[in-house]
Protein backbone atom coordinates (compact mmCIF):
# COMPACT_ATOMS: atom_id res chain seq x y z
CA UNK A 1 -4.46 -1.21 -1.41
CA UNK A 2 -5.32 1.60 1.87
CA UNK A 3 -8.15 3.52 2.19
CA UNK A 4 -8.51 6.13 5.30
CA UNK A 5 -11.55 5.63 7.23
CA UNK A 6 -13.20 8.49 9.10
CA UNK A 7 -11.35 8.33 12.83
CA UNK A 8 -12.10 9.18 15.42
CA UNK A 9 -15.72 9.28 15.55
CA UNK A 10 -15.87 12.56 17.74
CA UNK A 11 -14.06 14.93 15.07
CA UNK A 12 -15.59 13.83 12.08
CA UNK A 13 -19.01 11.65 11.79
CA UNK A 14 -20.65 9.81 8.85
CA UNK A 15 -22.96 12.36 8.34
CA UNK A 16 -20.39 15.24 7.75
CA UNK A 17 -18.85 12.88 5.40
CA UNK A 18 -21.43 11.85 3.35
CA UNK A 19 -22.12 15.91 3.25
CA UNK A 20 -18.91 16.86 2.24
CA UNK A 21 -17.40 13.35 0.29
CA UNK A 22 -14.02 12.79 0.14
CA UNK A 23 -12.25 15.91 0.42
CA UNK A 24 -12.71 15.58 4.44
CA UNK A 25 -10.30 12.80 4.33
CA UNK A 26 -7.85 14.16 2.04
CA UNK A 27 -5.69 15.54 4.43
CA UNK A 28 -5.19 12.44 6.45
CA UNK A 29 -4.29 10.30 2.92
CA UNK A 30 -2.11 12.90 1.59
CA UNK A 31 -0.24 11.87 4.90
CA UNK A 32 -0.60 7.85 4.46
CA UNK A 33 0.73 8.63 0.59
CA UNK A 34 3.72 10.42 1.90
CA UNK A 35 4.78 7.87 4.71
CA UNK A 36 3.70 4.99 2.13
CA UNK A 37 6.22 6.93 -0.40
CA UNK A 38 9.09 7.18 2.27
CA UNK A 39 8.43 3.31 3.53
CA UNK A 40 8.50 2.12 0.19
CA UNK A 41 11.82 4.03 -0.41
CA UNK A 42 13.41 2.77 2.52
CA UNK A 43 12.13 -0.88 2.31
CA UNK A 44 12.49 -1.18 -1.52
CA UNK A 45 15.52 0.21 -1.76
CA UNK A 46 17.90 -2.49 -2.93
CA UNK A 47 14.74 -4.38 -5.04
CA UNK A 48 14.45 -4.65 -8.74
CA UNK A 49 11.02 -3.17 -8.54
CA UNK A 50 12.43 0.22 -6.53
CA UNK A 51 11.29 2.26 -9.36
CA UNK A 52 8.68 0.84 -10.32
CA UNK A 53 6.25 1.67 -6.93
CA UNK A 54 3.89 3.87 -7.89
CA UNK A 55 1.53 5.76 -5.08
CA UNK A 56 -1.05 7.69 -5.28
CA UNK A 57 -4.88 9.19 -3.95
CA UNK A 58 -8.06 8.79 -5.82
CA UNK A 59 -11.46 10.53 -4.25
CA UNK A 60 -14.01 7.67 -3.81
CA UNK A 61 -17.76 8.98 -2.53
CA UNK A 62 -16.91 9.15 1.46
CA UNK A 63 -13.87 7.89 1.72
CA UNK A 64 -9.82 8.87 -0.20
CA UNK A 65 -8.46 5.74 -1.23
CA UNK A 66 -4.74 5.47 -0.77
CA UNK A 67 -3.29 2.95 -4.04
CA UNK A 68 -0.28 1.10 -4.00
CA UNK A 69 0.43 0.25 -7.81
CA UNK A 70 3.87 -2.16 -8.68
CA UNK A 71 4.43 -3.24 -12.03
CA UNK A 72 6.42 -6.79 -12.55
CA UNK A 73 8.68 -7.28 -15.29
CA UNK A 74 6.37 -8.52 -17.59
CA UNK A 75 4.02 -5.81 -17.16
CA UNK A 76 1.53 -7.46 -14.12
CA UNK A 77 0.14 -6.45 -11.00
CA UNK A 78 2.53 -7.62 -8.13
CA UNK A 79 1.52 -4.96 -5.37
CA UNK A 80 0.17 -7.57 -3.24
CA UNK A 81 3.16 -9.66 -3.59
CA UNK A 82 5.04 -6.99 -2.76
CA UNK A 83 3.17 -6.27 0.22
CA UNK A 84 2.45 -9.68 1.56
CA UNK A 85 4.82 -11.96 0.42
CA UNK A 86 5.38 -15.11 -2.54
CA UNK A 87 7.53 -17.51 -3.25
CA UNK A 88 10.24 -17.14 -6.04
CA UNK A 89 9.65 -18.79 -8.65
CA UNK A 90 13.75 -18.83 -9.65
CA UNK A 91 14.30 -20.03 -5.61
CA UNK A 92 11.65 -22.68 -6.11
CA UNK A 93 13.50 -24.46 -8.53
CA UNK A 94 16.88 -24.32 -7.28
CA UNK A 95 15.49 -25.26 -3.27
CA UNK A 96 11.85 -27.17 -4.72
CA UNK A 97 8.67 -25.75 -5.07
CA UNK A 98 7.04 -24.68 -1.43
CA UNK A 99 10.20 -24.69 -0.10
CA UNK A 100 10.58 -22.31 2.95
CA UNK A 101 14.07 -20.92 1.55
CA UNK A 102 12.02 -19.75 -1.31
CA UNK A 103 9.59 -17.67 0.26
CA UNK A 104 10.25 -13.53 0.01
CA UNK A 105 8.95 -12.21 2.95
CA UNK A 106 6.40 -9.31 2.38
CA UNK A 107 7.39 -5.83 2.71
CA UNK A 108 4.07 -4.46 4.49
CA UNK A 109 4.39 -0.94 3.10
CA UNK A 110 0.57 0.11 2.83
CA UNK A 111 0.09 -2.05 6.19
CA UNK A 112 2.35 0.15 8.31
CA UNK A 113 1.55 3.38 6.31
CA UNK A 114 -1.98 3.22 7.27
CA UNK A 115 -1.38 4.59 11.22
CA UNK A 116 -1.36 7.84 11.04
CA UNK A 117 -2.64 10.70 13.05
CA UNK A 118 -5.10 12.87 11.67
């Protein structure tokens, strides 16, 4: 879902990072996990999938990628809807399928978590 890019340029360049992989950046994600972990507490708090967020770090090469994982009810993948936005299936039916008063507005954790300072 995030990944932390090296920023700014003057502290830390490609070459460094390449040298030293992805425990350069590991500082900065361990802070876009934590605020990721607190937004999704805060923003999820009254959903049916509260306790089912799951956050984490995993060393990639250059870079620390920051995952967002959420498990549906059925066992599936719904981070992205859970981030973005969809339209309810149940709300579809009742107000017709596209309908505006069935769209759930996204929750943009991983968006927001990504601005952080180093």
């Amino acid at each position: 879902m995030g990944y932390v890019n090296l920023k700014p340029a003057n502290v830390l360049n490609r070459d460094m990072a390449i040298l030293f992989g992805a425990e350069a950046t590991r500082p900065v994600a361990e802070k876009v996990e934590a605020k990721a972990k607190a937004l999704a507490d805060m923003k999820a708090k009254h959903s049916s999938v509260a306790d089912r967020i799951d956050i984490s770090t995993h060393a990639h090469g250059t870079h620390t990628a920051v995952i967002m994982s959420v498990k549906g009810r059925d066992g599936s993948e719904i981070a992205s809807h859970l981030e973005f936005g969809y339209f309810n299936r149940w709300l579809e039916h009742k107000y017709g399928i596209k309908s505006p008063s069935a769209w759930m507005p996204g929750l943009f954790i991983m968006s927001e978590a990504k601005y952080v300072r180093p």
